[in-house]
PDB file of N, CA and C in Angstrom:
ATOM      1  N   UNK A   1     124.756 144.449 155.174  1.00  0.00           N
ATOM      2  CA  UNK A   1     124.605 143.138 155.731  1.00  0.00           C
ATOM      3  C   UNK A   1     123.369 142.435 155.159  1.00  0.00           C
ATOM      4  N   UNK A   2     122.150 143.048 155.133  1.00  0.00           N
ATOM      5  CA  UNK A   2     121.042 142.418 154.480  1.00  0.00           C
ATOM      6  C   UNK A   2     121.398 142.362 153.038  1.00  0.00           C
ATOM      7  N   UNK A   3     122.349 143.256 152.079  1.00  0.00           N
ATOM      8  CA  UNK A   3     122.504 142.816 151.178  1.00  0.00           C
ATOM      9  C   UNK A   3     123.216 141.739 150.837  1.00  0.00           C
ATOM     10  N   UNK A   4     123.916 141.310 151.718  1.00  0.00           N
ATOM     11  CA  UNK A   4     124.766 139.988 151.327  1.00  0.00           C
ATOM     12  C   UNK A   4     123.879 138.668 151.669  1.00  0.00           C
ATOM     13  N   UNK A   5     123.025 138.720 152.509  1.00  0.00           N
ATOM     14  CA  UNK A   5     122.051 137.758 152.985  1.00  0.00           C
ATOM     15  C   UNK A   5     121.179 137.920 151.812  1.00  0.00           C
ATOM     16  N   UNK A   6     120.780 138.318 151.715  1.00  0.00           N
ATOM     17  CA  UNK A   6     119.313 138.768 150.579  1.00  0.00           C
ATOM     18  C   UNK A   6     120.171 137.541 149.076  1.00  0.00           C
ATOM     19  N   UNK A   7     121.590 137.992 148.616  1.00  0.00           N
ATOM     20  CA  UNK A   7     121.788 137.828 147.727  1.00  0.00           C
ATOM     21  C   UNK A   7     122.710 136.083 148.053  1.00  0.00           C
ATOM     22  N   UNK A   8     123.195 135.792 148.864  1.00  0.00           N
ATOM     23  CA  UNK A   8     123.506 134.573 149.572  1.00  0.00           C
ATOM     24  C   UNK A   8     122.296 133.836 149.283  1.00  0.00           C
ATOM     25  N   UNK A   9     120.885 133.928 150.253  1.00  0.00           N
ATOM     26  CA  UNK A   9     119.801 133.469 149.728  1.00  0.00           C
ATOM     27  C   UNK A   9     119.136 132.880 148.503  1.00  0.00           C
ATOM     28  N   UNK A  10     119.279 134.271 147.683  1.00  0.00           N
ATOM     29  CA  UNK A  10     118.908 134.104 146.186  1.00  0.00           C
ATOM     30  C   UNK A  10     119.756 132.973 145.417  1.00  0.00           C
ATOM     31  N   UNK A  11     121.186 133.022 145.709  1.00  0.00           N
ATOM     32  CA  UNK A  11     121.699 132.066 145.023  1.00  0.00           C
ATOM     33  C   UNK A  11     121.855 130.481 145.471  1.00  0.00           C
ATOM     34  N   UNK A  12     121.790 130.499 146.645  1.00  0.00           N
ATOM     35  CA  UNK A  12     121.146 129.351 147.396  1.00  0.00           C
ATOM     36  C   UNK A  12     119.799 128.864 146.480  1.00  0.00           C
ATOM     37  N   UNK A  13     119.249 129.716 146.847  1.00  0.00           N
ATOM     38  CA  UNK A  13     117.455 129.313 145.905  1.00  0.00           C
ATOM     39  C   UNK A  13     117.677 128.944 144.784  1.00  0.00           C
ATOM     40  N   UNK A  14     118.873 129.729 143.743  1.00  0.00           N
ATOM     41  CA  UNK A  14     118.960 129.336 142.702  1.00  0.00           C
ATOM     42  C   UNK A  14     119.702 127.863 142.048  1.00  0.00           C
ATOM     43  N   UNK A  15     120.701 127.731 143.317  1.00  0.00           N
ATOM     44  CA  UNK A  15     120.672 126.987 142.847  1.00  0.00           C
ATOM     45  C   UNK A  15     120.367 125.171 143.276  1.00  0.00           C
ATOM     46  N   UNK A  16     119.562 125.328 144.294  1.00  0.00           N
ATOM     47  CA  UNK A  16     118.629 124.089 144.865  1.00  0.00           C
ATOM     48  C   UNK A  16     117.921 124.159 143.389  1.00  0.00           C
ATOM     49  N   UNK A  17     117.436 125.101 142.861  1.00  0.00           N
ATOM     50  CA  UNK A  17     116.247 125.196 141.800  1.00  0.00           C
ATOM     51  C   UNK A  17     116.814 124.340 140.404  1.00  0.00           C
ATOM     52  N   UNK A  18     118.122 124.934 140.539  1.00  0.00           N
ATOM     53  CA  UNK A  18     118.787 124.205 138.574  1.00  0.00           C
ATOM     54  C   UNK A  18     119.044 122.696 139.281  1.00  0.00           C
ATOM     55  N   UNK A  19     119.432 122.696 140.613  1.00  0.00           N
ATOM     56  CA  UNK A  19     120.321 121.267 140.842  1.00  0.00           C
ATOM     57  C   UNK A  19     118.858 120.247 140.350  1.00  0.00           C
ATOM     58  N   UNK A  20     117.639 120.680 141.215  1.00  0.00           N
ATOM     59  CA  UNK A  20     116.736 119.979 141.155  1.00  0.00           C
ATOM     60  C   UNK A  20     115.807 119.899 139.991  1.00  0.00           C
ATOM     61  N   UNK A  21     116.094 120.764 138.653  1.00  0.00           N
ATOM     62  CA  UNK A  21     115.746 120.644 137.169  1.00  0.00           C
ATOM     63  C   UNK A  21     116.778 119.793 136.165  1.00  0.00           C
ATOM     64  N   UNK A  22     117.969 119.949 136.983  1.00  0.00           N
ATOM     65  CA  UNK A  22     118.958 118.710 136.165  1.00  0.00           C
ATOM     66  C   UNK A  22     118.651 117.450 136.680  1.00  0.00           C
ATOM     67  N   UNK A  23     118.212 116.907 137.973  1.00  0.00           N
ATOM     68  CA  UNK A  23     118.138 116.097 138.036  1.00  0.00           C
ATOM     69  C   UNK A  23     116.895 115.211 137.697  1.00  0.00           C
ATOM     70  N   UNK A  24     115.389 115.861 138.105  1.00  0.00           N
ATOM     71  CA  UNK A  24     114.541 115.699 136.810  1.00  0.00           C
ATOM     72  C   UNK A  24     114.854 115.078 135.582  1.00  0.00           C
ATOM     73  N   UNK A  25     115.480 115.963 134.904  1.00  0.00           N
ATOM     74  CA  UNK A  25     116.229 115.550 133.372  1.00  0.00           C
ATOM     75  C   UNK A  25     116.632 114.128 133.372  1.00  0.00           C
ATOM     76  N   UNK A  26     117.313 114.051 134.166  1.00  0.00           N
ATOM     77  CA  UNK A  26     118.407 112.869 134.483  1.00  0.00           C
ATOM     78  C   UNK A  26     117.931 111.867 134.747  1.00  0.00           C
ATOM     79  N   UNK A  27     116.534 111.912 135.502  1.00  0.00           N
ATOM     80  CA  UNK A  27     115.439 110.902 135.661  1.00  0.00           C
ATOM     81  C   UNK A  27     114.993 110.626 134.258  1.00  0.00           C
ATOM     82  N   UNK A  28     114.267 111.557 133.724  1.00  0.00           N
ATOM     83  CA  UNK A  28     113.678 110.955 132.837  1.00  0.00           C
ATOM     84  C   UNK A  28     114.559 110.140 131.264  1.00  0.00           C
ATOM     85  N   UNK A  29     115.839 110.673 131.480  1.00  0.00           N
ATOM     86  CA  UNK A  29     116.778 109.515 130.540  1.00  0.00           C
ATOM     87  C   UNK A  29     117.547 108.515 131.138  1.00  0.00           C
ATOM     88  N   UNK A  30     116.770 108.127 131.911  1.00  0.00           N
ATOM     89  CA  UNK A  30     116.849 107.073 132.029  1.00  0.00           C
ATOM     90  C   UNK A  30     116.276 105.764 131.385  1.00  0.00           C
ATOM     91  N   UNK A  31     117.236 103.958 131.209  1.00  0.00           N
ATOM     92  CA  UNK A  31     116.518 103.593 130.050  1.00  0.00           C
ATOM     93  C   UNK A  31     115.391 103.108 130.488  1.00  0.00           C
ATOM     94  N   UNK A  32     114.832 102.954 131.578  1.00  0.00           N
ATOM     95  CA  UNK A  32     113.470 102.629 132.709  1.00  0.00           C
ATOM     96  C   UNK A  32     112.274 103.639 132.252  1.00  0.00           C
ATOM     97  N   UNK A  33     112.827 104.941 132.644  1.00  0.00           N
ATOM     98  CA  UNK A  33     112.201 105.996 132.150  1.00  0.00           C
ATOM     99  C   UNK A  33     111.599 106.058 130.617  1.00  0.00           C
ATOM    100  N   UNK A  34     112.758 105.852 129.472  1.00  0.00           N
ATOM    101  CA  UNK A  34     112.764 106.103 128.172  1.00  0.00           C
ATOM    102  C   UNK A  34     111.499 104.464 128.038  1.00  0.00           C
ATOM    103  N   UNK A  35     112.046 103.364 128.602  1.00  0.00           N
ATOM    104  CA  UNK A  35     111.029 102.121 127.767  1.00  0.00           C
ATOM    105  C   UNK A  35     109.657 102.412 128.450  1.00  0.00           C
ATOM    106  N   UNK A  36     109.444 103.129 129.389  1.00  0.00           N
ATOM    107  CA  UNK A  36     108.461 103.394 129.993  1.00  0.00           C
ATOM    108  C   UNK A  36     107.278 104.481 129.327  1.00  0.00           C
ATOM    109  N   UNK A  37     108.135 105.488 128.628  1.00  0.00           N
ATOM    110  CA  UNK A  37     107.977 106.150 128.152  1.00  0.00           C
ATOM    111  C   UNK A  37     107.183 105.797 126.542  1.00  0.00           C
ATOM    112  N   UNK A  38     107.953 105.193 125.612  1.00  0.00           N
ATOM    113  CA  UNK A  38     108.059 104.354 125.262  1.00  0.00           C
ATOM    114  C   UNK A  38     106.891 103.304 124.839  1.00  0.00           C
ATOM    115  N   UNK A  39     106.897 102.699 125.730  1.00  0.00           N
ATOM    116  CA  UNK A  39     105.184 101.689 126.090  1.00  0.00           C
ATOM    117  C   UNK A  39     104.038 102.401 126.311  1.00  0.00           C
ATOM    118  N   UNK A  40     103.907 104.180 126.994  1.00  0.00           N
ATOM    119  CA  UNK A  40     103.121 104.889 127.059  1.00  0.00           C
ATOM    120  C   UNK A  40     102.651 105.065 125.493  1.00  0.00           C
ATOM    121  N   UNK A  41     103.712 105.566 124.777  1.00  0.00           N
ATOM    122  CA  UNK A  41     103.604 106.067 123.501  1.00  0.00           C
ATOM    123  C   UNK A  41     102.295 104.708 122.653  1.00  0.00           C
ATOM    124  N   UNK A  42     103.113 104.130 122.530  1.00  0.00           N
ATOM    125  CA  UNK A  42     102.592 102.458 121.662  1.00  0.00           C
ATOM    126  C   UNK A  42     101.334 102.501 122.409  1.00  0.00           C
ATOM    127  N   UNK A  43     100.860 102.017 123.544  1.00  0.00           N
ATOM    128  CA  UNK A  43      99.686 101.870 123.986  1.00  0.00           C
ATOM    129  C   UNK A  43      98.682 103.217 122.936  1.00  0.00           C
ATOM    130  N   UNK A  44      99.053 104.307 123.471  1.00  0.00           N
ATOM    131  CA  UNK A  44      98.506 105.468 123.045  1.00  0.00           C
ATOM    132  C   UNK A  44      98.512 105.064 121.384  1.00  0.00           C
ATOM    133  N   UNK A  45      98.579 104.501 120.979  1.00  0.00           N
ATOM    134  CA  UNK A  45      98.954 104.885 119.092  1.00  0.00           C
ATOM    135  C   UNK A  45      98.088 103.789 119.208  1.00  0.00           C
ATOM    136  N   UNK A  46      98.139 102.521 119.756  1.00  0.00           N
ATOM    137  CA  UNK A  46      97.385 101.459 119.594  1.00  0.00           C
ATOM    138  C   UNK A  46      95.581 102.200 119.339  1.00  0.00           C
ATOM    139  N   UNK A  47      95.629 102.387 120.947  1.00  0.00           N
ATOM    140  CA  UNK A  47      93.873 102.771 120.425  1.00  0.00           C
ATOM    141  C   UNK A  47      93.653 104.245 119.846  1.00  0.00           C
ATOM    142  N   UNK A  48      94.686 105.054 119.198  1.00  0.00           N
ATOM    143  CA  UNK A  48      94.278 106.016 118.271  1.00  0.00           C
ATOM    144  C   UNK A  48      93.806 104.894 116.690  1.00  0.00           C
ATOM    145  N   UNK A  49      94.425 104.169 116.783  1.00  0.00           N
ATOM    146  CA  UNK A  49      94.293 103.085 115.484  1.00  0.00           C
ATOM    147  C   UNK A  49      93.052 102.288 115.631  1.00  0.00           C
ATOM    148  N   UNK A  50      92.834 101.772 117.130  1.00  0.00           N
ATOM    149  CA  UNK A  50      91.503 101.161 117.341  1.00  0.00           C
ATOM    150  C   UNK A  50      90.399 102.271 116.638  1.00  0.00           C
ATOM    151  N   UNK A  51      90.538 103.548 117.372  1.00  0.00           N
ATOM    152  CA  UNK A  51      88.961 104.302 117.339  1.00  0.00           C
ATOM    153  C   UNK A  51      89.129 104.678 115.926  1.00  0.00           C
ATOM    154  N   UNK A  52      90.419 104.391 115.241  1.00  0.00           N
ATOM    155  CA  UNK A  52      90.181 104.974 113.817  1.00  0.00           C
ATOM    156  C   UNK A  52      89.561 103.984 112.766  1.00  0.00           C
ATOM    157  N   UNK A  53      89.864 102.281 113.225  1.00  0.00           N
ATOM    158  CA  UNK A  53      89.260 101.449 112.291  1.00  0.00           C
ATOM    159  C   UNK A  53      87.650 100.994 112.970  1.00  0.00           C
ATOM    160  N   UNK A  54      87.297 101.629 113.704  1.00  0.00           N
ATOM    161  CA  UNK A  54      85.569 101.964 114.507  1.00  0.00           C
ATOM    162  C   UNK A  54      85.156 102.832 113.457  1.00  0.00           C
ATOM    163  N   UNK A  55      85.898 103.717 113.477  1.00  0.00           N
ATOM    164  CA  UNK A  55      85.354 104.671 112.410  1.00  0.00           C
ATOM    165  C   UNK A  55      85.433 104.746 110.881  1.00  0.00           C
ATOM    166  N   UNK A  56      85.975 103.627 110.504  1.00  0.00           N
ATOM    167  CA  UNK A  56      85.949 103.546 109.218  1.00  0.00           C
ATOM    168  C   UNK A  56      84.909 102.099 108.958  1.00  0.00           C
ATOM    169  N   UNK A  57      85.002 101.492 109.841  1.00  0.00           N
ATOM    170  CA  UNK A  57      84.018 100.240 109.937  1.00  0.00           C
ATOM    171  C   UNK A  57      82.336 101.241 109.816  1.00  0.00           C
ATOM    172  N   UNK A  58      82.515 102.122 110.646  1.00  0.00           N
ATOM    173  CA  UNK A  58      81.100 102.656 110.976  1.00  0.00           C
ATOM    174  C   UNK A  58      80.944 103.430 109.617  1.00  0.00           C
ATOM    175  N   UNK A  59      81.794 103.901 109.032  1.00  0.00           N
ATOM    176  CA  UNK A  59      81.617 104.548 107.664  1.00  0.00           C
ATOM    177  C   UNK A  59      80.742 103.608 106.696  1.00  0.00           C
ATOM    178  N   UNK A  60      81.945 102.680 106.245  1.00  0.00           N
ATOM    179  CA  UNK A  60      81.430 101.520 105.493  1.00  0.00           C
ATOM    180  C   UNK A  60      80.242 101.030 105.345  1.00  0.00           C
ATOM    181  N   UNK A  61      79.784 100.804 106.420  1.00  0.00           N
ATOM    182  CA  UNK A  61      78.403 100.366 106.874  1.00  0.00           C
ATOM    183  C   UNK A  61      77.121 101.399 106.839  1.00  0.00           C
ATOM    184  N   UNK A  62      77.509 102.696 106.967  1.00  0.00           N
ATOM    185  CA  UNK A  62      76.914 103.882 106.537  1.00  0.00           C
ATOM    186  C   UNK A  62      76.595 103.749 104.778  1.00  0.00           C
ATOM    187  N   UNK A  63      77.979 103.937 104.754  1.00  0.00           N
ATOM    188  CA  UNK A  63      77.873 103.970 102.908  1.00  0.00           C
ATOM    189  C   UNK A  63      77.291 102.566 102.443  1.00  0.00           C
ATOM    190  N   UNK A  64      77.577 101.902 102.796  1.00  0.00           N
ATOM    191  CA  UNK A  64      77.073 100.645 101.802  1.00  0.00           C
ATOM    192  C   UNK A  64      75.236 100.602 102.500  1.00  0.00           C
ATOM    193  N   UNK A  65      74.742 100.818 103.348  1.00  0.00           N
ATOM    194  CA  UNK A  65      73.174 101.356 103.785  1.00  0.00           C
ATOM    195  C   UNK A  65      72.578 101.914 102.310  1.00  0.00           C
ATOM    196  N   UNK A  66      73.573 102.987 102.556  1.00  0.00           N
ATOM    197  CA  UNK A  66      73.091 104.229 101.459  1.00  0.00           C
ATOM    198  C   UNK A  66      72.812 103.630 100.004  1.00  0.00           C
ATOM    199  N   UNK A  67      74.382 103.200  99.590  1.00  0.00           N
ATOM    200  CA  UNK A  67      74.334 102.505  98.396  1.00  0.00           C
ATOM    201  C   UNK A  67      72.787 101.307  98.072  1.00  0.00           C
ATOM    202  N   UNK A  68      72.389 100.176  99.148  1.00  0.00           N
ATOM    203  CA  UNK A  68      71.351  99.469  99.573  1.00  0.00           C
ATOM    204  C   UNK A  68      70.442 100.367  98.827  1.00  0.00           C
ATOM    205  N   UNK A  69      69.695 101.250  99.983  1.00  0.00           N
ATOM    206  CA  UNK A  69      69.032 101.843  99.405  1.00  0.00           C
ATOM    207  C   UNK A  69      68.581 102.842  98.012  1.00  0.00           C
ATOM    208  N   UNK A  70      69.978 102.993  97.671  1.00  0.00           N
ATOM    209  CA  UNK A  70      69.512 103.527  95.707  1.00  0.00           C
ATOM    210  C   UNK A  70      69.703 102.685  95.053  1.00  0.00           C
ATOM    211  N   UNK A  71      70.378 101.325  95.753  1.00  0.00           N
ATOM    212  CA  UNK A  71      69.666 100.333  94.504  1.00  0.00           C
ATOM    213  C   UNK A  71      68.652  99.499  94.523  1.00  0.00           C
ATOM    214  N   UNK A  72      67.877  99.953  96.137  1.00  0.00           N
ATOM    215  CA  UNK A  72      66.735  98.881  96.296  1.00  0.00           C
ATOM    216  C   UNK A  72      66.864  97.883  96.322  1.00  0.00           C
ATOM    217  N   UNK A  73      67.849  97.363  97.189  1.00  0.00           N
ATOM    218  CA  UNK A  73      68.554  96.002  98.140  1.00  0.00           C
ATOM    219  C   UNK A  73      68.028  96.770  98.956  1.00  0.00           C
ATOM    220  N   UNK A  74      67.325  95.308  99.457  1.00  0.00           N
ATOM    221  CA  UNK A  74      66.866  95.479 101.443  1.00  0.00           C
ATOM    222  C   UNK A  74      67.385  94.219 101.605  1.00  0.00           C
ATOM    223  N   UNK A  75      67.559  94.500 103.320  1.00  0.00           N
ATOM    224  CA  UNK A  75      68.208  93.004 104.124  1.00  0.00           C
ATOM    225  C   UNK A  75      67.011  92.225 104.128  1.00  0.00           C
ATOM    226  N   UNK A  76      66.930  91.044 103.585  1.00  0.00           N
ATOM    227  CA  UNK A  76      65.665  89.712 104.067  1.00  0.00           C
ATOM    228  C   UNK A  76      65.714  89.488 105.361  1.00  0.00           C
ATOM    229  N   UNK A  77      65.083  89.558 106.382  1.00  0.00           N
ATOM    230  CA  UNK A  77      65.019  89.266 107.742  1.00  0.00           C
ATOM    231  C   UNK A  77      65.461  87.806 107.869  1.00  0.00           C
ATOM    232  N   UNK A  78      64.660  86.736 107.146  1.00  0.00           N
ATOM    233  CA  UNK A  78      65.059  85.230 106.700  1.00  0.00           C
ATOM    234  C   UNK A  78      66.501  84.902 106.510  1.00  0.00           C
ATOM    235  N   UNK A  79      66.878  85.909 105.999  1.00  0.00           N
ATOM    236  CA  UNK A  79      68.491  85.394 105.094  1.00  0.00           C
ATOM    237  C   UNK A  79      69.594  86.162 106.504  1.00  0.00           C
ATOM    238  N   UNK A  80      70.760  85.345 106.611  1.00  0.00           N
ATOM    239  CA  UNK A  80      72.148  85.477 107.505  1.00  0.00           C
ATOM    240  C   UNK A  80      72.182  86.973 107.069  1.00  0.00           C
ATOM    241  N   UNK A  81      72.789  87.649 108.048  1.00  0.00           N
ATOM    242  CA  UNK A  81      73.284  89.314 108.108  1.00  0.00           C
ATOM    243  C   UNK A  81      73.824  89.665 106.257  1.00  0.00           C
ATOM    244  N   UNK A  82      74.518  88.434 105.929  1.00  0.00           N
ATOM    245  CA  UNK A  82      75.573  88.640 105.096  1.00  0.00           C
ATOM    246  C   UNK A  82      75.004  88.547 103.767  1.00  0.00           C
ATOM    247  N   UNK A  83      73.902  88.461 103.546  1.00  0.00           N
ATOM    248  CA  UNK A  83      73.228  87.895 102.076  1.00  0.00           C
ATOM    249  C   UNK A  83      72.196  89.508 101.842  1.00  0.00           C
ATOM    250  N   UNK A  84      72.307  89.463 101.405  1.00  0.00           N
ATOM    251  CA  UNK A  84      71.061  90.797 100.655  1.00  0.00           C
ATOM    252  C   UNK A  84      70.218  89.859  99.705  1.00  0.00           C
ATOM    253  N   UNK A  85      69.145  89.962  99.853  1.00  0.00           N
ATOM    254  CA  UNK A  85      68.269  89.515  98.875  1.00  0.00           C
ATOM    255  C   UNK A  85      68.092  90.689  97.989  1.00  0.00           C
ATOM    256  N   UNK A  86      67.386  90.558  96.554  1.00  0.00           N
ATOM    257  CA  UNK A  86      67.389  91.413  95.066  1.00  0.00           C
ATOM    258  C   UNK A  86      65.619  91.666  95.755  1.00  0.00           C
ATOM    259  N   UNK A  87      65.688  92.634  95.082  1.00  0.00           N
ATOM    260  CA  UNK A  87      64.035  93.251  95.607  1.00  0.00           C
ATOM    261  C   UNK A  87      62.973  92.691  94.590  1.00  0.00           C
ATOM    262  N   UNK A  88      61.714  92.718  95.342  1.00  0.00           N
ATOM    263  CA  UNK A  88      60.358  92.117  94.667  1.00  0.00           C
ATOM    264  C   UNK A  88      60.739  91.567  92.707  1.00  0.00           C
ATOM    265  N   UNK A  89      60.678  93.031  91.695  1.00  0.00           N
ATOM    266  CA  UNK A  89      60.163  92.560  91.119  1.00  0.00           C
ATOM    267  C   UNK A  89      61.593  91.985  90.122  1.00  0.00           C
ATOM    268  N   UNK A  90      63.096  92.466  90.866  1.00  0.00           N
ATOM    269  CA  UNK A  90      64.019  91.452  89.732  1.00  0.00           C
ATOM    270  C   UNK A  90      63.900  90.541  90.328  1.00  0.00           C
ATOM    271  N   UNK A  91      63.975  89.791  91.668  1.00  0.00           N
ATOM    272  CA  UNK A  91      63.906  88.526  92.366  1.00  0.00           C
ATOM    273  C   UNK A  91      62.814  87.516  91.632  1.00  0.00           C
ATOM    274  N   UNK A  92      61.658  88.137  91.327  1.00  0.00           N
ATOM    275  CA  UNK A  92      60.474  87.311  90.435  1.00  0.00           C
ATOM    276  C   UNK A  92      61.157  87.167  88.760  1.00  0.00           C
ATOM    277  N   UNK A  93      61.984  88.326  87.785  1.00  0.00           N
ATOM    278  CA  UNK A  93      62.146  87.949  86.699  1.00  0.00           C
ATOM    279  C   UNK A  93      63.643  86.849  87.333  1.00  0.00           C
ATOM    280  N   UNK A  94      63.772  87.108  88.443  1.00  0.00           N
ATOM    281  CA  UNK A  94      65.852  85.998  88.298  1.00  0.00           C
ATOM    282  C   UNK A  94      65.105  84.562  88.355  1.00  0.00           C
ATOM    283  N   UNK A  95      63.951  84.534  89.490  1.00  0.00           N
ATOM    284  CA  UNK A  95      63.274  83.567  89.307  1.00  0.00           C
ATOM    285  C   UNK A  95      62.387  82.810  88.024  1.00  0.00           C
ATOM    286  N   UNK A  96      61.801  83.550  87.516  1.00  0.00           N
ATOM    287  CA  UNK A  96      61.534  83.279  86.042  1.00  0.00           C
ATOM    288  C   UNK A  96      62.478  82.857  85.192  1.00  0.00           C
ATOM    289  N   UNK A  97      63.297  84.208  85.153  1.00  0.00           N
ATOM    290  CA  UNK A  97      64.119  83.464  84.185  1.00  0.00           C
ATOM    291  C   UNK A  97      65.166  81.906  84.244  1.00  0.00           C
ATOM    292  N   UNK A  98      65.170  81.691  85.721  1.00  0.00           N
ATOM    293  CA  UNK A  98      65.884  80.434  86.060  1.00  0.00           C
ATOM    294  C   UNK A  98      65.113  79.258  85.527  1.00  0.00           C
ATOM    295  N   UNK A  99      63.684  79.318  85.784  1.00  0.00           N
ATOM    296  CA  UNK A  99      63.014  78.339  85.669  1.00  0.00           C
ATOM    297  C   UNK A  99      62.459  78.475  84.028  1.00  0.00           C
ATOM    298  N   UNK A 100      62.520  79.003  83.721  1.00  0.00           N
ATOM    299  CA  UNK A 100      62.620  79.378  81.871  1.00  0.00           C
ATOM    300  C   UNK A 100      63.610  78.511  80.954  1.00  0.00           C
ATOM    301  N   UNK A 101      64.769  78.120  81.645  1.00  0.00           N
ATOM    302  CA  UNK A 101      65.991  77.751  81.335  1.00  0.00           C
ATOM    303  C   UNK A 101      66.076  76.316  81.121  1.00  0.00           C
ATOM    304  N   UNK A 102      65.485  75.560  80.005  1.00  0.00           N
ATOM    305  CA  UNK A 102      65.444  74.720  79.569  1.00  0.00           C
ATOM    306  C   UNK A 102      66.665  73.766  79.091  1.00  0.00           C
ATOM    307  N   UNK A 103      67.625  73.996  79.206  1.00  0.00           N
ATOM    308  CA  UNK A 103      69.251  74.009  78.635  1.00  0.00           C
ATOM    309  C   UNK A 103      69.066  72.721  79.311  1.00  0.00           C
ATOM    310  N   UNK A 104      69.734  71.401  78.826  1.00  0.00           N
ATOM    311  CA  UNK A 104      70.114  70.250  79.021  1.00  0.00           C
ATOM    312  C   UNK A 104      71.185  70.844  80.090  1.00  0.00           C
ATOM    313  N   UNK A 105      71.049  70.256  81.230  1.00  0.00           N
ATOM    314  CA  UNK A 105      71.783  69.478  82.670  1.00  0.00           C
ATOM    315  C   UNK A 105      73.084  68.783  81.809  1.00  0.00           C
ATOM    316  N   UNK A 106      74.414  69.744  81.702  1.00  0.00           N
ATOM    317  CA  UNK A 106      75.220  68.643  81.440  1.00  0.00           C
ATOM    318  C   UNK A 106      76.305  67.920  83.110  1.00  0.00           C
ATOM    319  N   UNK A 107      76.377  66.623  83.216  1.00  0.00           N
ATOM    320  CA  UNK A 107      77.070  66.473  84.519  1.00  0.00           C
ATOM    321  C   UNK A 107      78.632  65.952  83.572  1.00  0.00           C
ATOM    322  N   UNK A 108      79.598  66.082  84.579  1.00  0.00           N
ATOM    323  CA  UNK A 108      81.253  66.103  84.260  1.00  0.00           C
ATOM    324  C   UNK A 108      81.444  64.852  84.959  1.00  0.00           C
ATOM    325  N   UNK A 109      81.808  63.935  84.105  1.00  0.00           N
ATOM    326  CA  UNK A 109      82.284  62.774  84.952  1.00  0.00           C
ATOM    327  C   UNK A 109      83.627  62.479  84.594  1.00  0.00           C
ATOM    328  N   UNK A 110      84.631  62.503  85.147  1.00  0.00           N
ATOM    329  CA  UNK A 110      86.322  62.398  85.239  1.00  0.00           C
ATOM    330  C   UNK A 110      86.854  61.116  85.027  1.00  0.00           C
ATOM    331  N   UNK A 111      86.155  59.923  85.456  1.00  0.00           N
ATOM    332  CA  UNK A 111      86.626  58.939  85.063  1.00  0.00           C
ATOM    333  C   UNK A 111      86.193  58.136  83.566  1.00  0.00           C
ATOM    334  N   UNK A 112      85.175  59.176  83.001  1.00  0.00           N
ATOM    335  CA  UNK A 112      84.936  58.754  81.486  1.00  0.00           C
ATOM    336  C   UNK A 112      85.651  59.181  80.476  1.00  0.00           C
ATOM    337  N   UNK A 113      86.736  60.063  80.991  1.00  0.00           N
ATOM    338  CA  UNK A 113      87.941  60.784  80.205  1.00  0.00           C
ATOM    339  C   UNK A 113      89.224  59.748  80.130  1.00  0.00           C
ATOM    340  N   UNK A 114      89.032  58.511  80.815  1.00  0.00           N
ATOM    341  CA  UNK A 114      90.010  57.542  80.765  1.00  0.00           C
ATOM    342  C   UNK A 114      90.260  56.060  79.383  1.00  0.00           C
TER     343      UNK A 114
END
C-alpha cells in the first residue's frame, strides 16, 4: 500500500514538475517575450559599443599625448584645445623664416580676366 502511494506521489510530482517546465518554455516564446527579449539584447550591445568607443577615445588621446611629447608639441594654454603650438626654437625659425619672405604679395582679381 505505501508502495503504490509513494509511487502515485512521485509521479504526481513528476509531473506538476515537466507540466510547469513546458509551460515556462511556452512563456518565453512568446512574441512579447521574444521582442522583449530582444530589446534586452540591443540595449545591452548598445553600451558594450558605448564603453568600447570610451575606450578607444581614451586610447587616442593617450597615444597622441605620447606622440606630443617625442615630438615636443606642447598644448599653448593661449591657443583653443584644438591647436598645438610648434615648440620654442622651430616656432622662432617658422617665424623668421615668414618674415624673411620677401616674395611680392601677388592678389587674384577675377574680374580683370574679362
Amino acid at each position: 500500500m505505501f508502495r503504490r502511494a509513494f509511487w502515485f506521489t512521485a509521479g504526481a510530482a513528476a509531473g506538476v514538475w515537466a507540466t510547469t517546465k513546458v509551460n515556462r518554455q511556452l512563456k518565453k516564446l512568446t512574441p512579447e517575450s521574444l521582442a522583449a527579449q530582444a530589446a534586452d539584447k540591443a540595449v545591452e550591445a548598445g553600451h558594450r559599443l558605448k564603453d568600447f568607443a570610451l575606450d578607444v577615445r581614451a586610447g587616442m588621446t593617450q597615444r597622441e599625448d605620447e606622440l606630443n611629447d617625442a615630438l615636443g608639441l606642447h598644448q599653448d594654454p593661449d591657443r583653443p584645445d584644438n591647436v598645438t603650438a610648434l615648440p620654442g626654437p622651430r616656432r622662432l625659425r617658422a617665424i623668421q623664416n615668414d618674415q624673411n619672405d620677401h616674395r611680392p604679395k601677388l592678389s587674384y582679381n577675377r574680374n580683370e580676366d574679362h
